[in-house]
C-alpha atoms as a PDB file:
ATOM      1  CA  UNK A   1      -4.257  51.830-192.846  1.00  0.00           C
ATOM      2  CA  UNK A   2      -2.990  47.911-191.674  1.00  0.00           C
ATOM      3  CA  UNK A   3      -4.616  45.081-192.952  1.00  0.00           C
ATOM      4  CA  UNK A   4      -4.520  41.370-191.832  1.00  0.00           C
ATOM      5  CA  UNK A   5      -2.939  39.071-194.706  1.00  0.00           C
ATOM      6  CA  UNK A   6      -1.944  35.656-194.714  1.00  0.00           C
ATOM      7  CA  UNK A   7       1.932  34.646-196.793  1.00  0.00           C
ATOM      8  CA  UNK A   8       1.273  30.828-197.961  1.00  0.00           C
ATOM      9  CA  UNK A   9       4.840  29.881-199.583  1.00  0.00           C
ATOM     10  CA  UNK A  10       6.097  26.271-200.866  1.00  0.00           C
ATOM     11  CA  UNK A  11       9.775  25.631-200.434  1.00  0.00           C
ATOM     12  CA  UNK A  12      10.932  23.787-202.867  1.00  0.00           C
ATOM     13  CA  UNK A  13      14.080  23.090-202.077  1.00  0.00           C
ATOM     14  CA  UNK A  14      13.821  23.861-198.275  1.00  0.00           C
ATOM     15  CA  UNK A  15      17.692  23.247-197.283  1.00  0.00           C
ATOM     16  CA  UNK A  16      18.645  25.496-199.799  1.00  0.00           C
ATOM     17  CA  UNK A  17      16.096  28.086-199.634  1.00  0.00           C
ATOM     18  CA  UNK A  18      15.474  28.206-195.583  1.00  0.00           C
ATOM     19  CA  UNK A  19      18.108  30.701-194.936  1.00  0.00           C
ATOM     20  CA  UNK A  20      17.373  33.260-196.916  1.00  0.00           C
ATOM     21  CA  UNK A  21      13.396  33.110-196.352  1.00  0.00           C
ATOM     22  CA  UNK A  22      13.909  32.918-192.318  1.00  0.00           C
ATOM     23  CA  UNK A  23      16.715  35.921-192.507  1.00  0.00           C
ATOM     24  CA  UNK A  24      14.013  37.668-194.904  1.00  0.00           C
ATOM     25  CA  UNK A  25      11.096  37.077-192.155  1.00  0.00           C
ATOM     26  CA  UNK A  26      13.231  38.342-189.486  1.00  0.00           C
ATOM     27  CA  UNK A  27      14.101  41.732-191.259  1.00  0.00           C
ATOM     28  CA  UNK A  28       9.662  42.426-191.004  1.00  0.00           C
ATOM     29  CA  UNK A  29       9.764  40.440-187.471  1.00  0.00           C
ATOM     30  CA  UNK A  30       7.750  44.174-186.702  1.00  0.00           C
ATOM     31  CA  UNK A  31       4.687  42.820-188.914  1.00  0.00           C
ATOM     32  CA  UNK A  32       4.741  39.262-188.047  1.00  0.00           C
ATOM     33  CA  UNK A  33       2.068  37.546-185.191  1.00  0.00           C
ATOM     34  CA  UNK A  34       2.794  34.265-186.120  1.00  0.00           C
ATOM     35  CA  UNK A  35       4.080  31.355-188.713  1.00  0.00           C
ATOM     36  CA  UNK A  36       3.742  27.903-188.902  1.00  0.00           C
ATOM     37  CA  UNK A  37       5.545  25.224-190.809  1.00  0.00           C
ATOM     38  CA  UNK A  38       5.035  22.053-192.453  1.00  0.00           C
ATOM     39  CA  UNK A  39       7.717  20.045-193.418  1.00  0.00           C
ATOM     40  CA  UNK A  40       7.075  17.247-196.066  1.00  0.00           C
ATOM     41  CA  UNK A  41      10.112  15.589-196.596  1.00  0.00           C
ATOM     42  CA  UNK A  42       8.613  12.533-198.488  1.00  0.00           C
ATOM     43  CA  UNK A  43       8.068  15.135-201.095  1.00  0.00           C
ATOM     44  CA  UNK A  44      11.023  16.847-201.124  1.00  0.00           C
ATOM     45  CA  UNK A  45       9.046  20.240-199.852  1.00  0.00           C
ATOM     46  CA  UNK A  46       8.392  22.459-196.801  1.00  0.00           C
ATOM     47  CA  UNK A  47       4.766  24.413-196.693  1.00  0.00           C
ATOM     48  CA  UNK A  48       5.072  27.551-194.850  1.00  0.00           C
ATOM     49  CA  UNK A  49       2.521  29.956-193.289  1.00  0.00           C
ATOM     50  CA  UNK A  50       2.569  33.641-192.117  1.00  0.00           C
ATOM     51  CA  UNK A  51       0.038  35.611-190.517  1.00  0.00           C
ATOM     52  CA  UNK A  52       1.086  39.539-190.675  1.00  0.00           C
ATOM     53  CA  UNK A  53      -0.601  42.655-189.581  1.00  0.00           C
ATOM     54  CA  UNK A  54       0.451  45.624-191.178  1.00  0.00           C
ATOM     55  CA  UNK A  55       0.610  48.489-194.151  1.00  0.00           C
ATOM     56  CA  UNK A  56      -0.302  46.326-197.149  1.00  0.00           C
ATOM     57  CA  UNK A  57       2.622  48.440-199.051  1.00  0.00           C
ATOM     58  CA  UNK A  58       5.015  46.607-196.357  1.00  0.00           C
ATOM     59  CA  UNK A  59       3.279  43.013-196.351  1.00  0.00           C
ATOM     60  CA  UNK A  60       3.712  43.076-200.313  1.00  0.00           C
ATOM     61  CA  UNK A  61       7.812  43.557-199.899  1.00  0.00           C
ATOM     62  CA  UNK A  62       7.996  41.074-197.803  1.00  0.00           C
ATOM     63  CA  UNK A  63       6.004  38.689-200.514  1.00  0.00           C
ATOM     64  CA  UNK A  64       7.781  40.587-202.987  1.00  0.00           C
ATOM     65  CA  UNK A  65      11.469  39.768-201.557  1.00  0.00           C
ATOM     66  CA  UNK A  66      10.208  35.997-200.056  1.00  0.00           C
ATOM     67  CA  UNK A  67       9.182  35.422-204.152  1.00  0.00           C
ATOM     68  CA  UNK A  68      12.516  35.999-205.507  1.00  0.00           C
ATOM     69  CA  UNK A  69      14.324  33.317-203.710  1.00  0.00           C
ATOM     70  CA  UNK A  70      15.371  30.482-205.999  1.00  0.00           C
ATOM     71  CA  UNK A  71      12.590  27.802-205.399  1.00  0.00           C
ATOM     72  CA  UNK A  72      10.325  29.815-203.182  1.00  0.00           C
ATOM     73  CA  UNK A  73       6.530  30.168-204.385  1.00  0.00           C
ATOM     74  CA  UNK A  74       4.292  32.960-202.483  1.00  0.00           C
ATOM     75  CA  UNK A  75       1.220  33.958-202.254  1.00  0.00           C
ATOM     76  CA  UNK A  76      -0.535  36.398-200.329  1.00  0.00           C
ATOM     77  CA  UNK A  77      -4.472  37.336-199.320  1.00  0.00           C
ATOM     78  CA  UNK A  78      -5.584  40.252-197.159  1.00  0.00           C
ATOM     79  CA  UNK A  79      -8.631  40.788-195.377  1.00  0.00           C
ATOM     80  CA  UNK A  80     -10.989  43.098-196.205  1.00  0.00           C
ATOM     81  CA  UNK A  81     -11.706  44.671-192.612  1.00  0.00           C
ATOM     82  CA  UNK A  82      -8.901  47.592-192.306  1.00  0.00           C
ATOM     83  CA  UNK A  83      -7.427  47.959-188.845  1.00  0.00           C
END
């Protein structure tokens, strides 16, 4: 069963934390149909968006993994609708 979800993260520290969160996106590249970014350097922050489509077991270690980088904040929704 594969659901459609949406990652919403906040980088709080986005030259610190950028590395790790793009190398950790690239390892579930398999999952991924797009991301967008927002930088907002007047606030010291990058927003970033994921749309995934995949086993939710896999979209929640990506979350997971993405939420234990220092100064990362996740959170993920699925749809309903199974694919």
């Amino acid at each position: 069963m594969k659901r459609i979800a949406v990652i919403s993260a906040i980088l709080e520290d986005p030259a610190k934390a950028q590395g790790g969160f793009n190398s950790l996106v690239a390892d579930f590249k398999g999952i991924v149909k797009g991301r967008m970014g927002i930088p907002m350097p007047e606030y010291g922050i990058s927003v970033i968006t994921i749309a995934l489509a995949g086993d939710p077991d896999e979209i929640n270690n990506l979350t997971g993994k993405l939420g234990l980088l220092p100064g990362v904040q996740v959170k993920t929704s699925f749809s309903k609708k199974e694919i």
